[in-house]
N, C-alpha and C. Protein backbone atom coordinates (compact mmCIF):
# COMPACT_ATOMS: atom_id res chain seq x y z
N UNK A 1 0.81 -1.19 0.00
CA UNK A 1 0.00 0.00 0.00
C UNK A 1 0.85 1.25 0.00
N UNK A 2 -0.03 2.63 0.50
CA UNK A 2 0.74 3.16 0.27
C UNK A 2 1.11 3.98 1.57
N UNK A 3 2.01 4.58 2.22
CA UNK A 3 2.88 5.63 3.16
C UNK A 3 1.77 6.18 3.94
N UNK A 4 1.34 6.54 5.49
CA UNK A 4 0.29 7.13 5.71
C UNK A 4 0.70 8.61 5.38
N UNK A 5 -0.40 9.32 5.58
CA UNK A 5 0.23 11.13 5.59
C UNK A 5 -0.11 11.54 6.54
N UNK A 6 0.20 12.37 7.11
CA UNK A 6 -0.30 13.14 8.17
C UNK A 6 -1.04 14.17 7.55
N UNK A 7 -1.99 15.16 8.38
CA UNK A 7 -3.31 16.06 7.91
C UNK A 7 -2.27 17.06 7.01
N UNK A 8 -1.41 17.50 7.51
CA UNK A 8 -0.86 18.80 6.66
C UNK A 8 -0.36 18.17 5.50
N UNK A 9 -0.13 17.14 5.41
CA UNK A 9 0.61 16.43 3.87
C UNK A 9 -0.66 15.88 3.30
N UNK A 10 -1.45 15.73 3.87
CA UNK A 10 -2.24 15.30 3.03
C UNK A 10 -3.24 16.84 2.07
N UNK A 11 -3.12 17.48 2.93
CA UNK A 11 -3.50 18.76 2.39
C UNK A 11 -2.85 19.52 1.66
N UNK A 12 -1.55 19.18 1.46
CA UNK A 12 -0.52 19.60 0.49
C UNK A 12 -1.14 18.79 -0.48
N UNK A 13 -1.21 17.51 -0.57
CA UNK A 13 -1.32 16.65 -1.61
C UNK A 13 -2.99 16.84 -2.39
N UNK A 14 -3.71 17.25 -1.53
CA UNK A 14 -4.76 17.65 -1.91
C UNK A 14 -5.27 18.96 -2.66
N UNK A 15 -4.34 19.97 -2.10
CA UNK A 15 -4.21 21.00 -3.23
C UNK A 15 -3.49 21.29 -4.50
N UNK A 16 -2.71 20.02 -4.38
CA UNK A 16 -1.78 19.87 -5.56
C UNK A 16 -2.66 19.41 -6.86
N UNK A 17 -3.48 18.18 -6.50
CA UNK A 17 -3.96 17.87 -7.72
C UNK A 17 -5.29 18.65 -7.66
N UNK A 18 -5.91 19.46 -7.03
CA UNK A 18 -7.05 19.76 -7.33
C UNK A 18 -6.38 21.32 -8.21
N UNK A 19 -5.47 21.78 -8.06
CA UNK A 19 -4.95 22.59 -8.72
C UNK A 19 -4.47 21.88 -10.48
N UNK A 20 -4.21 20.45 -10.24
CA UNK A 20 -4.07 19.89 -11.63
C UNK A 20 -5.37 19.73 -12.59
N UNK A 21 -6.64 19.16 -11.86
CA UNK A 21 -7.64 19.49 -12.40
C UNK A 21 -8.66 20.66 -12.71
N UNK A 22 -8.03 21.88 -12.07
CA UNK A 22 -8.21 22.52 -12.43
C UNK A 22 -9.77 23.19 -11.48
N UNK A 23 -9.63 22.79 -9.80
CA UNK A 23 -10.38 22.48 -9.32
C UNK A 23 -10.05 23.94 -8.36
N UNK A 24 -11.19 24.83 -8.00
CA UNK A 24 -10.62 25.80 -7.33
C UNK A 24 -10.78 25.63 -5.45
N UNK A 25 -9.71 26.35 -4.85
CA UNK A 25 -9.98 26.33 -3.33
C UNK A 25 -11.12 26.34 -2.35
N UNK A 26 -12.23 27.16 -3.55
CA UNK A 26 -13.33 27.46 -2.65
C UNK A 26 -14.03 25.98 -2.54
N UNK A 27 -13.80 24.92 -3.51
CA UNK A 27 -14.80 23.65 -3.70
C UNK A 27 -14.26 23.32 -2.43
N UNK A 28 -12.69 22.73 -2.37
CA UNK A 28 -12.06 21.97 -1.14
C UNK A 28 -12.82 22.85 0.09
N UNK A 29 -12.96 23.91 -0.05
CA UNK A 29 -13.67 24.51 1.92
C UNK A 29 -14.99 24.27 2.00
N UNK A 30 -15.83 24.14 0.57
CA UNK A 30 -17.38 23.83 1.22
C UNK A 30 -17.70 22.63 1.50
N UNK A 31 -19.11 22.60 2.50
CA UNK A 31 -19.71 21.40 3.08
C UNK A 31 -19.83 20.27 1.58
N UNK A 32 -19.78 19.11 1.90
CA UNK A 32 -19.52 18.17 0.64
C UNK A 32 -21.24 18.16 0.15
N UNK A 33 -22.09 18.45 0.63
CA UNK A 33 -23.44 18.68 -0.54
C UNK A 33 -23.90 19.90 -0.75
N UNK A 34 -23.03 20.91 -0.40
CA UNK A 34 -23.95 22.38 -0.33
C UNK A 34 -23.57 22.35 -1.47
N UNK A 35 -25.29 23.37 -2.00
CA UNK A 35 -25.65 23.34 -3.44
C UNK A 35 -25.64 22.97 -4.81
N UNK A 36 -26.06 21.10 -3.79
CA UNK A 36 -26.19 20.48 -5.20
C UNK A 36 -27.25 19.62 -4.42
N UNK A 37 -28.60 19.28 -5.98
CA UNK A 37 -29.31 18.65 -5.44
C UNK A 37 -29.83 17.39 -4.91
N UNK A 38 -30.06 17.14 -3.68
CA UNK A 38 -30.16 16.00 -3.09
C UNK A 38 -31.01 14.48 -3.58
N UNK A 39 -31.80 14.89 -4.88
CA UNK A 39 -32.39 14.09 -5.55
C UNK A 39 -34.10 14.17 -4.72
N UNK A 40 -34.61 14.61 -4.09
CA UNK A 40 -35.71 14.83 -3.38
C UNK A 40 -36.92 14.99 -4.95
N UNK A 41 -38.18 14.56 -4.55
CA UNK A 41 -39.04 14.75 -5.46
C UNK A 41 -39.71 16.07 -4.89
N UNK A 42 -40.15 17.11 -5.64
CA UNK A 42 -40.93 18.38 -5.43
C UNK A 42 -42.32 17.72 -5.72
């Protein structure tokens, strides 16, 4: 497998590729479902 990381390396490593995809900072700080929809029927 692979090496554990600790929180700050892993957060290095996490802004690294979200910077490769082209993924901006503000996604990594929001709650993981705010404003997207939950699939609910209206």
């Amino acid at each position: 497998g692979l090496d554990e990381l600790d929180a700050l390396a892993f957060v290095r490593e996490l802004r690294a590729k979200a910077k490769t995809l082209g993924i901006g900072n503000d996604m990594l700080k929001r709650a993981v479902n705010v404003g997207f929809s939950g699939g609910e029927k209206k």
